[in-house]
C-alpha atoms as a PDB file:
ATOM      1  CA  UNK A   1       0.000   0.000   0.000  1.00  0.00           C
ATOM      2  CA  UNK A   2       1.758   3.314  -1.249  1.00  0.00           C
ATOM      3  CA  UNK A   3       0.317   7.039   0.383  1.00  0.00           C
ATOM      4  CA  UNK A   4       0.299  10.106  -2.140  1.00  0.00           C
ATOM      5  CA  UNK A   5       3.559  11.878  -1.741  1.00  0.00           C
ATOM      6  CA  UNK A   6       1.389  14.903  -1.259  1.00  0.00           C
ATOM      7  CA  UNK A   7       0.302  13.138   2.239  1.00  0.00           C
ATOM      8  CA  UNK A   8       3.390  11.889   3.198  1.00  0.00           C
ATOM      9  CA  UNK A   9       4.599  15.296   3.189  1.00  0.00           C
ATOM     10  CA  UNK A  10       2.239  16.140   5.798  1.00  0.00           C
ATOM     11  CA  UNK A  11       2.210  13.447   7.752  1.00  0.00           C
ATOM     12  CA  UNK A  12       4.469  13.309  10.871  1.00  0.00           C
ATOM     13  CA  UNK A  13       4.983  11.731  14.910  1.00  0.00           C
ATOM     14  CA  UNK A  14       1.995  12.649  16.656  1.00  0.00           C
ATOM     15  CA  UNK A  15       4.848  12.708  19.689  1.00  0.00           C
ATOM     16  CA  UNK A  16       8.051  13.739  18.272  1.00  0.00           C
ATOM     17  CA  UNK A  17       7.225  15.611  15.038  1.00  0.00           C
ATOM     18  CA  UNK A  18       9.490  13.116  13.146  1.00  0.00           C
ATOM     19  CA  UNK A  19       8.648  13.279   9.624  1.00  0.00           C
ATOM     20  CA  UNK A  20       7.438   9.692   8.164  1.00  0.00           C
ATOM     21  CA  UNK A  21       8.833   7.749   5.614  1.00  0.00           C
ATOM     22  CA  UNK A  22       7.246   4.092   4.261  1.00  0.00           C
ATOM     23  CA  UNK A  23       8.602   0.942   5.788  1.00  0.00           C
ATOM     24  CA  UNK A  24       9.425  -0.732   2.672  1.00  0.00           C
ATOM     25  CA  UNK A  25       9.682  -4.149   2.168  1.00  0.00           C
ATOM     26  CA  UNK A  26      12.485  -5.956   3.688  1.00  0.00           C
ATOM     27  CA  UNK A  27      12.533  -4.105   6.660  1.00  0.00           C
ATOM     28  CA  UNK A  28       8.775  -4.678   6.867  1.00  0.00           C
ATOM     29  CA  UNK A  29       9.358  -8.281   6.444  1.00  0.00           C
ATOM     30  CA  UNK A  30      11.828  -8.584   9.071  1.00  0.00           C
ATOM     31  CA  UNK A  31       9.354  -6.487  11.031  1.00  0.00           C
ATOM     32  CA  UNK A  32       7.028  -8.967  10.530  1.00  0.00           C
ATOM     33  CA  UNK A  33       9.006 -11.910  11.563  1.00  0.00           C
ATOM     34  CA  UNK A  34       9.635 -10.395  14.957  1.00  0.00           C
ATOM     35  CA  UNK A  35       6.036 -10.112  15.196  1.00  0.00           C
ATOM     36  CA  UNK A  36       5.415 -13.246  14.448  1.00  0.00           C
ATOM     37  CA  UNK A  37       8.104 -14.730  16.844  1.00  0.00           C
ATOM     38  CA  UNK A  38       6.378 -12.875  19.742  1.00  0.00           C
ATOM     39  CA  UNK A  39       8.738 -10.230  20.150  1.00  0.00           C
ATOM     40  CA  UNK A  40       6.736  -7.053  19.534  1.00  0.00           C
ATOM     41  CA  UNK A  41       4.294  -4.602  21.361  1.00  0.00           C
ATOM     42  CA  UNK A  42       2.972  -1.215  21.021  1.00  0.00           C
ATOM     43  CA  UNK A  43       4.031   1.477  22.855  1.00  0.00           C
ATOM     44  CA  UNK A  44       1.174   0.936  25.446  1.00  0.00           C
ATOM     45  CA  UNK A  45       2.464  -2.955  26.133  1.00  0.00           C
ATOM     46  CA  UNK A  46      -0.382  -4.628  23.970  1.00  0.00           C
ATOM     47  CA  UNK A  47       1.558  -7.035  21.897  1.00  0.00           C
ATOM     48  CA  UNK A  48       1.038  -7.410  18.112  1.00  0.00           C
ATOM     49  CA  UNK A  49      -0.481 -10.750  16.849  1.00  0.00           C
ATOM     50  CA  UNK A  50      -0.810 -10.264  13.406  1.00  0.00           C
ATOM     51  CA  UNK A  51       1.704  -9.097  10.197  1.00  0.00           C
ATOM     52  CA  UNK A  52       1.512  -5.332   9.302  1.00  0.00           C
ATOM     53  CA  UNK A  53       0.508  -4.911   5.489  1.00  0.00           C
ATOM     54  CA  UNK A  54       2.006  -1.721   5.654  1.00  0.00           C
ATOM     55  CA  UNK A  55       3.790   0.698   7.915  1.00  0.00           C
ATOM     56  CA  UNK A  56       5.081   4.439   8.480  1.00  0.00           C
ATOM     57  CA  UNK A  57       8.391   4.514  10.173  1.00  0.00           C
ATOM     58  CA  UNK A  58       9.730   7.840  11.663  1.00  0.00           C
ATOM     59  CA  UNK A  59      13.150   9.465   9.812  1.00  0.00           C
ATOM     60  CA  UNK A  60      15.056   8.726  13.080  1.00  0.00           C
ATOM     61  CA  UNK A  61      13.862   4.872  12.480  1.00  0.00           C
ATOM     62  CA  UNK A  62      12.841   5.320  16.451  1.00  0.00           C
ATOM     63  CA  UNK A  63       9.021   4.369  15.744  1.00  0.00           C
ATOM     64  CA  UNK A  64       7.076   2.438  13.670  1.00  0.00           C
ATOM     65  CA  UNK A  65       3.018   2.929  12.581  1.00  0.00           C
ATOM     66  CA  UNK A  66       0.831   0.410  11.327  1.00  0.00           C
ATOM     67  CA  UNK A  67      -1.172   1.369   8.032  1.00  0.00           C
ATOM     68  CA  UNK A  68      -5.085  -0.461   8.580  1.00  0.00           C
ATOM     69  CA  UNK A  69      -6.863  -0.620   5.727  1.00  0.00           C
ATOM     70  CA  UNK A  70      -4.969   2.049   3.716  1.00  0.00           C
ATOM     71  CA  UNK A  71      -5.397   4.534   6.861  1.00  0.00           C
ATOM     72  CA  UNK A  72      -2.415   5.837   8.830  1.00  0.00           C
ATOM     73  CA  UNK A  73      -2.783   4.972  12.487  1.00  0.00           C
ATOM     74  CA  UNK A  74      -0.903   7.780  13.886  1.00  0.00           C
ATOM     75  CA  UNK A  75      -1.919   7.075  17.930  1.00  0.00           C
ATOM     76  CA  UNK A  76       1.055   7.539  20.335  1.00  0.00           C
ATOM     77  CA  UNK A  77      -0.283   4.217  22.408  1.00  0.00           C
ATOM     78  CA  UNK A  78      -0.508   2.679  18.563  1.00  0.00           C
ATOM     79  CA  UNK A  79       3.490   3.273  18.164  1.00  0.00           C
ATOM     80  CA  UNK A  80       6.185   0.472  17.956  1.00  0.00           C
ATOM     81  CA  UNK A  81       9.601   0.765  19.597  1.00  0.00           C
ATOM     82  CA  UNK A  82      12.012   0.003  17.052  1.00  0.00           C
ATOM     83  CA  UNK A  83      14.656  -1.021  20.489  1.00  0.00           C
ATOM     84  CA  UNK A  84      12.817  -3.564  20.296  1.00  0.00           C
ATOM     85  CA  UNK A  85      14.148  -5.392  17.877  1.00  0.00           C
ATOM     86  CA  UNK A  86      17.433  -7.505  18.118  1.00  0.00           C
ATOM     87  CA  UNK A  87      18.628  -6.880  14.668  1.00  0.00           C
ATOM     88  CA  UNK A  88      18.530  -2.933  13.068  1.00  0.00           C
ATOM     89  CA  UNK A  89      15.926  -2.646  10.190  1.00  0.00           C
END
């Protein structure tokens, strides 16, 4: 799932301001494997149980947003740690 360049200009950290870029697709697949190995929750502890389709990731690569259903979900509790991961994406 691609945004318009015209809203990814726009679009930013609802906590740090960060711009946001797209997770493309290797990093989204190795995302996606930590997921799937358990590894990964949101910023308010829930853990993820399903693969992302898509994601935003901040330009400092600090936090990750899921994309549902072609919408951005840009909630600070909806964020993902990117320390969380054992291996850089």
């Amino acid at each position: 799932m691609s945004l318009p360049d015209h809203l990814l200009d726009i679009l930013c950290c609802p906590v740090s301001h960060e711009p946001l870029l797209p997770l493309t697709g290797g990093r989204l697949k190795k995302l996606n494997k930590a997921i799937a190995a358990g590894d990964i929750q949101y910023v308010d502890h829930e853990p993820l149980t399903e693969p992302l389709k898509a994601a935003l990731i901040t330009r400092d690569q600090k936090v990750i947003y899921p994309i549902e259903d072609g919408i951005p979900v840009l909630l600070a509790e909806r964020g993902i740690g990117t320390t969380q991961l054992s291996e850089p994406l």
